[in-house]
PDB file of N, CA and C in Angstrom:
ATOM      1  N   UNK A   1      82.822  45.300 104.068  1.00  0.00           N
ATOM      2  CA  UNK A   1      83.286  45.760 102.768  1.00  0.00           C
ATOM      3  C   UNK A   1      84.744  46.197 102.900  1.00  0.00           C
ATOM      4  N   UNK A   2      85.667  45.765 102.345  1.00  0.00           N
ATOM      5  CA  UNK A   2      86.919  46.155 102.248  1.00  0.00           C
ATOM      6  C   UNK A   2      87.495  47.107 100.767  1.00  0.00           C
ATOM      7  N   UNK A   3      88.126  47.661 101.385  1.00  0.00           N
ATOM      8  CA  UNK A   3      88.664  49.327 100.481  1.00  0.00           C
ATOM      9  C   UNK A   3      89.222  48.661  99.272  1.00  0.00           C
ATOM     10  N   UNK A   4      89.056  49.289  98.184  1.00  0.00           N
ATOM     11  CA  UNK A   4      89.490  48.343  97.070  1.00  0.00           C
ATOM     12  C   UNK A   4      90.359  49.412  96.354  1.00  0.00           C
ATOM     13  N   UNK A   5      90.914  50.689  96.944  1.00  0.00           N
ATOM     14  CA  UNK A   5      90.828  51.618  95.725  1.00  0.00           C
ATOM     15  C   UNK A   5      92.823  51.466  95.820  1.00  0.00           C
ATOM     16  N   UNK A   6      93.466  51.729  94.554  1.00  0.00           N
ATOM     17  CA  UNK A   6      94.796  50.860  94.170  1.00  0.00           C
ATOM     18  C   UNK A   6      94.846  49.918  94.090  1.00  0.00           C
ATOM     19  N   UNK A   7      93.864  48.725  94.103  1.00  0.00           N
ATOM     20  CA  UNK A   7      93.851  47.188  93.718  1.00  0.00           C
ATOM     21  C   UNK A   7      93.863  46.949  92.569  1.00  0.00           C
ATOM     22  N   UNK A   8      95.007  45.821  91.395  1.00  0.00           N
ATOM     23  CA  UNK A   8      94.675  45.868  90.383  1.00  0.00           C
ATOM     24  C   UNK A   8      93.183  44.722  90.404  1.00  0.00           C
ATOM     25  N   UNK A   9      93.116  45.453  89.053  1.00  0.00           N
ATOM     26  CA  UNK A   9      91.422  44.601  88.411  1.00  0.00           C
ATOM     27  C   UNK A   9      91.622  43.255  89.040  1.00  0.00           C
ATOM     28  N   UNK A  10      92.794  42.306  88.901  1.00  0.00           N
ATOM     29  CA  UNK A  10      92.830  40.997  89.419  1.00  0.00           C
ATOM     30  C   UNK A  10      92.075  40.886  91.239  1.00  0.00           C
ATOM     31  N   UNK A  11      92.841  41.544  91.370  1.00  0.00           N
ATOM     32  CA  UNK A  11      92.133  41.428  93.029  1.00  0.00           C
ATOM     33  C   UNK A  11      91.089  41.987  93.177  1.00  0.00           C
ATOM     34  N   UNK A  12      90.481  43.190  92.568  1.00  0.00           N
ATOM     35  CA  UNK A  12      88.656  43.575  92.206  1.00  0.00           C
ATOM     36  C   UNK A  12      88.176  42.000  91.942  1.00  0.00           C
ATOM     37  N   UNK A  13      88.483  41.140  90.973  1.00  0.00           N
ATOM     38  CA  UNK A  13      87.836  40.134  90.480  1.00  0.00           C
ATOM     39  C   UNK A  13      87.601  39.059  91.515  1.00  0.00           C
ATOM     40  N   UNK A  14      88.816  38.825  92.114  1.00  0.00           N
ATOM     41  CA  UNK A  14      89.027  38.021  92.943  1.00  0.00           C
ATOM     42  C   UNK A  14      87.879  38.007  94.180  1.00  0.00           C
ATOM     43  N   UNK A  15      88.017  38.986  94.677  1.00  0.00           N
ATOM     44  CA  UNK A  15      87.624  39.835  95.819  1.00  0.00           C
ATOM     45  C   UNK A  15      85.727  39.827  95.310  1.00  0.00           C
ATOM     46  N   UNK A  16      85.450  40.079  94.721  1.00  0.00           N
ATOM     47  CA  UNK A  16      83.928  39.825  93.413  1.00  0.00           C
ATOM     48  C   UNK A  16      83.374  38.389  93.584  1.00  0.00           C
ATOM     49  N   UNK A  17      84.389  37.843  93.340  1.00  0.00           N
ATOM     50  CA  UNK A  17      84.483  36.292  93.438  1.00  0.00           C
ATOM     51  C   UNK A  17      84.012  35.379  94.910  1.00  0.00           C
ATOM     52  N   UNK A  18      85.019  35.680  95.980  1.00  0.00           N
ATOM     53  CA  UNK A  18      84.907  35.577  96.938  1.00  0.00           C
ATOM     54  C   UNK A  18      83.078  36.046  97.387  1.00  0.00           C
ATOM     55  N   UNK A  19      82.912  37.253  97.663  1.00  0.00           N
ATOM     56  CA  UNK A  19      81.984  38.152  97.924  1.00  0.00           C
ATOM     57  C   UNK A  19      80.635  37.225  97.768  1.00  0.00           C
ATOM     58  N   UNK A  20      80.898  36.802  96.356  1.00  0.00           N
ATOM     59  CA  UNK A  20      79.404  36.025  95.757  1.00  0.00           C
ATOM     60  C   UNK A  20      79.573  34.999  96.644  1.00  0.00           C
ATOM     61  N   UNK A  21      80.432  34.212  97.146  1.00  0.00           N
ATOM     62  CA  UNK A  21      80.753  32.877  97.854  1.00  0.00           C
ATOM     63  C   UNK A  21      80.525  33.459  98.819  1.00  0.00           C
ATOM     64  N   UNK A  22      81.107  34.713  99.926  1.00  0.00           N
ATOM     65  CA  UNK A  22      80.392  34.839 100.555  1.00  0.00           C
ATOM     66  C   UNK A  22      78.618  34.928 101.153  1.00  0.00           C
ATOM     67  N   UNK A  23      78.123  35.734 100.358  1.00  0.00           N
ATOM     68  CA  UNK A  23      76.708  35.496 100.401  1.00  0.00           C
ATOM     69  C   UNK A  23      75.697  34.453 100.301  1.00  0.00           C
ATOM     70  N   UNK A  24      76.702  33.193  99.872  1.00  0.00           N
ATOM     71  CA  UNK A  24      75.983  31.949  99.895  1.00  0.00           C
ATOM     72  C   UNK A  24      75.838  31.498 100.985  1.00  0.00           C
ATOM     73  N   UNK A  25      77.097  31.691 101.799  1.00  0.00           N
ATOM     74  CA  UNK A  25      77.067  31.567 103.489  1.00  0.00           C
ATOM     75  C   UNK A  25      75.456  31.978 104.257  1.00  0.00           C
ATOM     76  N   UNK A  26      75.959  33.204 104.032  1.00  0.00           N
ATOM     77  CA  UNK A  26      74.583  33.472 104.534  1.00  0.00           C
ATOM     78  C   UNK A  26      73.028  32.640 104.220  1.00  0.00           C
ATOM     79  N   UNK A  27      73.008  32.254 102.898  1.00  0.00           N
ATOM     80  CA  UNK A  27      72.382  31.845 102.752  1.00  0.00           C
ATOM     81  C   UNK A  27      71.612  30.103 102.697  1.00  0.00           C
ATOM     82  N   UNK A  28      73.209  29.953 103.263  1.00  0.00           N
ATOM     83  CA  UNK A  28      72.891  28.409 103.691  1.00  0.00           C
ATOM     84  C   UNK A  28      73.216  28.277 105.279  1.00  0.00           C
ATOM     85  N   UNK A  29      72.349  28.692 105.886  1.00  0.00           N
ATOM     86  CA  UNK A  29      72.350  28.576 107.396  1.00  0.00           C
ATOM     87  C   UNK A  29      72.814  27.185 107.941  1.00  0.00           C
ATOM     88  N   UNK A  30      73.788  26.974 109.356  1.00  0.00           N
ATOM     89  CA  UNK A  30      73.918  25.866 110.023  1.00  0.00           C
ATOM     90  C   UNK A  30      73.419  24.804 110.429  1.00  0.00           C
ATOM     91  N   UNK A  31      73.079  23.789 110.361  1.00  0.00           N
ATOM     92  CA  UNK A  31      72.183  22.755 110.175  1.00  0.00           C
ATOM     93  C   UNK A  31      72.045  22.238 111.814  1.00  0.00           C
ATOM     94  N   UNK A  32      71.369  22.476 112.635  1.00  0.00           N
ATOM     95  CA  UNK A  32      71.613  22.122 114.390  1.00  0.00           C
ATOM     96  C   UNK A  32      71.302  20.482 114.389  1.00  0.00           C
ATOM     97  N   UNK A  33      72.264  20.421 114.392  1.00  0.00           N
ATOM     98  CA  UNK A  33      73.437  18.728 114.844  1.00  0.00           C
ATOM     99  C   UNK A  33      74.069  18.465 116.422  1.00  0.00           C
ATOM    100  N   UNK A  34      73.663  17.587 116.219  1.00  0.00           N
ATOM    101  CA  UNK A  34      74.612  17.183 117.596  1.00  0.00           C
ATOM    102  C   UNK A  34      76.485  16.811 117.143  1.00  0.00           C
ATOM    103  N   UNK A  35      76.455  16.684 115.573  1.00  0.00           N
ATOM    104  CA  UNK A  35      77.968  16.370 115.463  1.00  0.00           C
ATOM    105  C   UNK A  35      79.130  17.324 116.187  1.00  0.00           C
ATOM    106  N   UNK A  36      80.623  17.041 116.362  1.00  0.00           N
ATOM    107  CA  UNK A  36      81.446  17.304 117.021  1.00  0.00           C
ATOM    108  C   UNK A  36      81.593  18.491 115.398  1.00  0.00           C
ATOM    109  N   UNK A  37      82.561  17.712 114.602  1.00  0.00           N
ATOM    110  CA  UNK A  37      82.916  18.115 113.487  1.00  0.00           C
ATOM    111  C   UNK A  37      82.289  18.616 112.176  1.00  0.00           C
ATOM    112  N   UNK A  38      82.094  19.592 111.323  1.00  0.00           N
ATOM    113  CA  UNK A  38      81.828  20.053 110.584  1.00  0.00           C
ATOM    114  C   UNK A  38      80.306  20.196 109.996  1.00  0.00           C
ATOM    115  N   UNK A  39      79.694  21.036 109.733  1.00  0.00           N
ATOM    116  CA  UNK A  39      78.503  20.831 109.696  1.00  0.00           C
ATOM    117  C   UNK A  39      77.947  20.724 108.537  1.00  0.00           C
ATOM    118  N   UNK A  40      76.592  19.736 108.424  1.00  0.00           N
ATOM    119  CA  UNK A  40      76.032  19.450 107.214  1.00  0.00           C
ATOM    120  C   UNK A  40      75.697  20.713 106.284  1.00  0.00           C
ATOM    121  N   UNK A  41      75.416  21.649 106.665  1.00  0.00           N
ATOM    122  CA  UNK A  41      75.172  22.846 105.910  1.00  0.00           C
ATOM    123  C   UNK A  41      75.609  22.906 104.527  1.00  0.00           C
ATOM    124  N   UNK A  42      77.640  22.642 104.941  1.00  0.00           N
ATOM    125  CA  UNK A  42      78.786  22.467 104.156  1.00  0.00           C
ATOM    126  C   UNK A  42      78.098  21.639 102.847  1.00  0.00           C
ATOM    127  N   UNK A  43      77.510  20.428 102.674  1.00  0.00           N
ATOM    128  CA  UNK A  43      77.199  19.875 101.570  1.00  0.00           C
ATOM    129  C   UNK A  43      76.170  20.809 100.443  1.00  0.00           C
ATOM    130  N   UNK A  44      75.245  21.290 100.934  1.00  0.00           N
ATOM    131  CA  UNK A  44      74.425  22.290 100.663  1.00  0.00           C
ATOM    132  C   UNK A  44      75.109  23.338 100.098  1.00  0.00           C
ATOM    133  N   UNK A  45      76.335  23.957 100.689  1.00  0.00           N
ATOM    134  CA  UNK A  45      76.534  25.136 100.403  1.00  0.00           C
ATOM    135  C   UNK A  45      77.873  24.776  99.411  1.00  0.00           C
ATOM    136  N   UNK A  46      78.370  23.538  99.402  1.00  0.00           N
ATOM    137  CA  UNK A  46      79.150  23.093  98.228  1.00  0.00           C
ATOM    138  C   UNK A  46      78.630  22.393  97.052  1.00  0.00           C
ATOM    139  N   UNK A  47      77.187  22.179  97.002  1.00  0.00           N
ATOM    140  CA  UNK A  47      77.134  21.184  95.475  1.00  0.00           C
ATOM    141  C   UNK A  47      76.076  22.780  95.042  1.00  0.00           C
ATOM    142  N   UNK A  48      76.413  24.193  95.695  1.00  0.00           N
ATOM    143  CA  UNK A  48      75.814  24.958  94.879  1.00  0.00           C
ATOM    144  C   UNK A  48      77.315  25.273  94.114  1.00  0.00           C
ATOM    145  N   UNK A  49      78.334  25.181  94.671  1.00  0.00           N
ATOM    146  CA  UNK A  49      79.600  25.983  94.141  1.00  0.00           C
ATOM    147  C   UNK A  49      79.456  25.172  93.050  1.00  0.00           C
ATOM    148  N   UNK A  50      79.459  23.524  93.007  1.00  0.00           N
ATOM    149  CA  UNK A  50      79.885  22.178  92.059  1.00  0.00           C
ATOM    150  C   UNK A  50      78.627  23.233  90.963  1.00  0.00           C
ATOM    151  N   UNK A  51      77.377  23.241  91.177  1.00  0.00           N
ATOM    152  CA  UNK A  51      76.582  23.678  89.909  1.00  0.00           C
ATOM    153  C   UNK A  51      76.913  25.278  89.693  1.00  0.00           C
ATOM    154  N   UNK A  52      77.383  25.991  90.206  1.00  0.00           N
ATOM    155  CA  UNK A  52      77.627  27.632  89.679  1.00  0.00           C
ATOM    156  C   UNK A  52      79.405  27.925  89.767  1.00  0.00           C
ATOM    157  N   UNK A  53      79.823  26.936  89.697  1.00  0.00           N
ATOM    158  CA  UNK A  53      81.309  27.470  89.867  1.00  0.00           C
ATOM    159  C   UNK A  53      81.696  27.689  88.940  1.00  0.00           C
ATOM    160  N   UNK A  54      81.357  27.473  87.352  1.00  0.00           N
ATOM    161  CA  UNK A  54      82.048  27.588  86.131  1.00  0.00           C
ATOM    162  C   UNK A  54      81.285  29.415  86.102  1.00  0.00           C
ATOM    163  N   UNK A  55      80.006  29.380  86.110  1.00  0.00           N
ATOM    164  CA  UNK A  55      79.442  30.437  86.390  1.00  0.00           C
ATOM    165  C   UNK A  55      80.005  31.757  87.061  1.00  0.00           C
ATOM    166  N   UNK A  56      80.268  31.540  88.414  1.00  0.00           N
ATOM    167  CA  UNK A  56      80.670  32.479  89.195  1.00  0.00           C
ATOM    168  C   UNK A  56      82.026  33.245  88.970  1.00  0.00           C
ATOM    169  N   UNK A  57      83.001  32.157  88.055  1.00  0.00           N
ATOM    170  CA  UNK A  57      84.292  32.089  87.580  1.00  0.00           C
ATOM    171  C   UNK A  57      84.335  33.360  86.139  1.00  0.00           C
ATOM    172  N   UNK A  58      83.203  33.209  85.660  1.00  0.00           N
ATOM    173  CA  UNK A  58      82.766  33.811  83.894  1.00  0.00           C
ATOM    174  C   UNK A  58      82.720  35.042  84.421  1.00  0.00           C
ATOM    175  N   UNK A  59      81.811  34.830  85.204  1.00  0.00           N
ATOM    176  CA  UNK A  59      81.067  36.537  86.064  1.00  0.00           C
ATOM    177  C   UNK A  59      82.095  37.660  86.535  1.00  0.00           C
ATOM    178  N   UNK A  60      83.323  37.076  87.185  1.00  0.00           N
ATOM    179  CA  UNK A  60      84.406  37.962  88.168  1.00  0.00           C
ATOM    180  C   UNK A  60      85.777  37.460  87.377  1.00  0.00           C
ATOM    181  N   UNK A  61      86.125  36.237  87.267  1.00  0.00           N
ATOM    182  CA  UNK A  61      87.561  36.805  86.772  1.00  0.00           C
ATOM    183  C   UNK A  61      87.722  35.857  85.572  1.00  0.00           C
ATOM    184  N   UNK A  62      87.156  35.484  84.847  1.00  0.00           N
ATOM    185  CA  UNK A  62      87.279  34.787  83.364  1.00  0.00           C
ATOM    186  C   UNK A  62      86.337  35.173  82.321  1.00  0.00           C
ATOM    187  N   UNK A  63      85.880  36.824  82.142  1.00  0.00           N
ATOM    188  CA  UNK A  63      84.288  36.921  81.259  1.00  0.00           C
ATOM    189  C   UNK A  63      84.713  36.397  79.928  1.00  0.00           C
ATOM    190  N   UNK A  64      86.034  35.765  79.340  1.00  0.00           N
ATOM    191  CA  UNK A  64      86.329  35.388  78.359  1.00  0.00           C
ATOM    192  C   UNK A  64      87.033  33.941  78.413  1.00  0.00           C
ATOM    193  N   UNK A  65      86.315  32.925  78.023  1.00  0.00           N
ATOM    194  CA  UNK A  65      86.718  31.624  77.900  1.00  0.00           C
ATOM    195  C   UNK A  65      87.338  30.607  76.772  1.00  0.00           C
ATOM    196  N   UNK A  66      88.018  31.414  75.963  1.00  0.00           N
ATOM    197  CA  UNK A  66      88.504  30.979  74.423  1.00  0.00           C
ATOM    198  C   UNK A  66      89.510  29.315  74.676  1.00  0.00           C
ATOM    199  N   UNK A  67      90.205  29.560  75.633  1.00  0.00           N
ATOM    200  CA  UNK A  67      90.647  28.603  75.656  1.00  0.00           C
ATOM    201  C   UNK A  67      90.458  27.395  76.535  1.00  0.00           C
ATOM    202  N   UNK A  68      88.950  27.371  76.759  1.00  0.00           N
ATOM    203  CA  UNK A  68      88.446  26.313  77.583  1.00  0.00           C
ATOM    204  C   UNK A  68      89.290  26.490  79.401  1.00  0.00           C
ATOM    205  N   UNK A  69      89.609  27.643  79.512  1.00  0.00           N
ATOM    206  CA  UNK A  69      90.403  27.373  80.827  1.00  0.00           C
ATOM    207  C   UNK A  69      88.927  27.103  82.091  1.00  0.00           C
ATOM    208  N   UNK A  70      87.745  28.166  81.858  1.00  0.00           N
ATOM    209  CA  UNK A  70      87.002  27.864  82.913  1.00  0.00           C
ATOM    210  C   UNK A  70      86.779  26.677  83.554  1.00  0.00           C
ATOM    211  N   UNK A  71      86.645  25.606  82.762  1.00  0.00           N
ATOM    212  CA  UNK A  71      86.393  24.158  83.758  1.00  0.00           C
ATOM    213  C   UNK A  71      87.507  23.712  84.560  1.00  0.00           C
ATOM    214  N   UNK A  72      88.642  23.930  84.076  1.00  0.00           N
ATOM    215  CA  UNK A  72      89.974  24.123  84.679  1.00  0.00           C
ATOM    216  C   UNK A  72      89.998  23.936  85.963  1.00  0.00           C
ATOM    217  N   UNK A  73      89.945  25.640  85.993  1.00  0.00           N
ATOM    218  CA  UNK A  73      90.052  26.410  87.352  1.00  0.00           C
ATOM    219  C   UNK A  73      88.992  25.856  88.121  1.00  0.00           C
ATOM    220  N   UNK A  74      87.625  26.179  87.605  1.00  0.00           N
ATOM    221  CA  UNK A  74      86.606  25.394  88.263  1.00  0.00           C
ATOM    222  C   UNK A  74      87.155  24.249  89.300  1.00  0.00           C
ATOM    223  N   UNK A  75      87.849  23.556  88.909  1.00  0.00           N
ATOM    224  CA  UNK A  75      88.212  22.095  89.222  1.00  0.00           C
ATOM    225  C   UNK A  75      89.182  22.491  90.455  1.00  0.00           C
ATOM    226  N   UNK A  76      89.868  23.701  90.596  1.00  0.00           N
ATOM    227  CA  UNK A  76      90.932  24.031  91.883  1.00  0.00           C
ATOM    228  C   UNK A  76      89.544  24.606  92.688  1.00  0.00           C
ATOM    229  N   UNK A  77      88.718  25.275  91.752  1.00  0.00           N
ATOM    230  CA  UNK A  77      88.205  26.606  92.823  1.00  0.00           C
ATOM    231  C   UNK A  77      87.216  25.056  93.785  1.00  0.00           C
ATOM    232  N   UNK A  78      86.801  24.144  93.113  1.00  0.00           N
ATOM    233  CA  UNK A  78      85.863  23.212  93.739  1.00  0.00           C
ATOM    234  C   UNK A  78      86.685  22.407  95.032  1.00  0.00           C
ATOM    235  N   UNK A  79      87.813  22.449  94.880  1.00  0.00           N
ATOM    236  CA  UNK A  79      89.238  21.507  95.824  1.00  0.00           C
ATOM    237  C   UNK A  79      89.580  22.155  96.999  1.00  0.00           C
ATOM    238  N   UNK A  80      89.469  23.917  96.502  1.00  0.00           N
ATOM    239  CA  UNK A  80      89.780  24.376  97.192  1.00  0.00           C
ATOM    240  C   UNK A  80      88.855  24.646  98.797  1.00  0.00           C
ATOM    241  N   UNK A  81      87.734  24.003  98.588  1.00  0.00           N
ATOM    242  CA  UNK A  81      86.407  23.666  99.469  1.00  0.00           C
ATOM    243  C   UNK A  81      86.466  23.000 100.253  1.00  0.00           C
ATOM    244  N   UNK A  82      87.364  22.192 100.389  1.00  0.00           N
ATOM    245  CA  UNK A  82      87.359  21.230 100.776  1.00  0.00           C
ATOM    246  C   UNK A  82      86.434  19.350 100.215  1.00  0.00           C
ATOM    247  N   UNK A  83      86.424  18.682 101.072  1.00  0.00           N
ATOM    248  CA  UNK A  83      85.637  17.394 100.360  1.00  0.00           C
ATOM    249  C   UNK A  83      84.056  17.559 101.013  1.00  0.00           C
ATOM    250  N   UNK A  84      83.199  17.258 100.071  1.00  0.00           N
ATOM    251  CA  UNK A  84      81.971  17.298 100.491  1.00  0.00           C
ATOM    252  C   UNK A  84      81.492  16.012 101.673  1.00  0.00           C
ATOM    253  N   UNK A  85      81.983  14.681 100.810  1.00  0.00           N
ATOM    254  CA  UNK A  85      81.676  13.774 101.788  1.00  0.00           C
ATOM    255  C   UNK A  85      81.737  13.766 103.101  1.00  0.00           C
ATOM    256  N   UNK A  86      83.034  13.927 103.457  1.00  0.00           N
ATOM    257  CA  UNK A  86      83.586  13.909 104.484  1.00  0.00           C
ATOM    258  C   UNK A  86      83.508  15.440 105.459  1.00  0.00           C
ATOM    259  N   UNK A  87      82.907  16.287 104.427  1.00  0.00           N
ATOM    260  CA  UNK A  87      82.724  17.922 105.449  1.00  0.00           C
ATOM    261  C   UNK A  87      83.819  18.273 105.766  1.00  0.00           C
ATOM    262  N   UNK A  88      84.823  17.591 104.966  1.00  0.00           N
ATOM    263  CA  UNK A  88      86.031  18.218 104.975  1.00  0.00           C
ATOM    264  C   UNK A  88      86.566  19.240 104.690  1.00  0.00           C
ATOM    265  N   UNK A  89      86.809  20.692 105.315  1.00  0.00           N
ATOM    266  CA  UNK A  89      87.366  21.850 104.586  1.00  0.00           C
ATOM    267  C   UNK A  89      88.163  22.925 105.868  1.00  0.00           C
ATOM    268  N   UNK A  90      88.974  22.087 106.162  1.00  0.00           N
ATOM    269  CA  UNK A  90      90.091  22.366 106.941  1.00  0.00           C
ATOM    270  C   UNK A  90      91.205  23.335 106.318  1.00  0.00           C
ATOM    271  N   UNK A  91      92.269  23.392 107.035  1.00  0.00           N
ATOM    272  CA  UNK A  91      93.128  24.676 106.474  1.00  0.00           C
ATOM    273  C   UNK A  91      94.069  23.340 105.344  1.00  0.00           C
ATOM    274  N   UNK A  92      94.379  24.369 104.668  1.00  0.00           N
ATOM    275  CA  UNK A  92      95.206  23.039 103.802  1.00  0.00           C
ATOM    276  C   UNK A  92      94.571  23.883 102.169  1.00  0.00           C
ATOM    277  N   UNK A  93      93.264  23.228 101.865  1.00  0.00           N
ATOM    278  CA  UNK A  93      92.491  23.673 100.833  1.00  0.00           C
ATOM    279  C   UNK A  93      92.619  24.407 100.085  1.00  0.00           C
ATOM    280  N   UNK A  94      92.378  25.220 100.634  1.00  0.00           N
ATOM    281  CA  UNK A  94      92.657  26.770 100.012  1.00  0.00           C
ATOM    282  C   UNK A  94      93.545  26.940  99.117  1.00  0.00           C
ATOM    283  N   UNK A  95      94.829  26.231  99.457  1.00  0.00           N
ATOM    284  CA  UNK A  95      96.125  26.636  98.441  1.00  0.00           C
ATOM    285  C   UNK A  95      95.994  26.102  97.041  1.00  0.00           C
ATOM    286  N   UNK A  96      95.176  24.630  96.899  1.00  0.00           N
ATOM    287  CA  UNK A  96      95.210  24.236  95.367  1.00  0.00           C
ATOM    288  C   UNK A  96      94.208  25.388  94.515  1.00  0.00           C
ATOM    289  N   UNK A  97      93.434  26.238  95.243  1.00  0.00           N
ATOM    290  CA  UNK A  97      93.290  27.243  94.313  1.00  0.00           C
ATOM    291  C   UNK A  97      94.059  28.059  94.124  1.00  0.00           C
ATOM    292  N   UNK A  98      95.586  28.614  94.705  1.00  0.00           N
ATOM    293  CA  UNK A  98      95.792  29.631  94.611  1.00  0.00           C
ATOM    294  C   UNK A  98      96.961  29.219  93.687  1.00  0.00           C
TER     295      UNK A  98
END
């Protein structure tokens, strides 16, 4: 748990955001593979983001969607995962969400 107190609301949300993504981790355990690179888990624990990401987005930092932005963002926060096919989610990613 990290100290939140002087954070504006944006980074509460953010941080909210994350948190829920964290706990999915947990909940999609490592898949024991013999592969070198990335583990199947990753697909599992990304086509939950693809079905709750507009969701998770409403919940922590968009509870108001007037101007259709949620699918938007959705669309960075899903990129920012990296690629499912390929179990791709190397450093790089991250930034088209930010």
């Amino acid at each position: 748990e990290c100290e939140l107190d002087g954070c504006s609301d944006a980074v509460r949300k953010t941080v909210a955001m994350l948190s829920t993504l964290g706990r999915w981790i947990d909940e999609v355990p490592p898949v024991q593979q013999p592969a070198r690179f990335g583990n199947k888990a990753f697909r599992t624990w990304r086509q939950r983001l693809v079905a709750n990401g507009e969701q998770v987005l409403r919940e922590t930092l968009l509870p108001t969607d007037e101007d259709g932005r949620v699918a938007e963002i959705a669309a960075y926060l899903l990129d920012s995962f990296g690629n499912e096919t390929r179990i791709d989610y190397g450093s790089g990613h991250e930034a088209s969400f930010l």
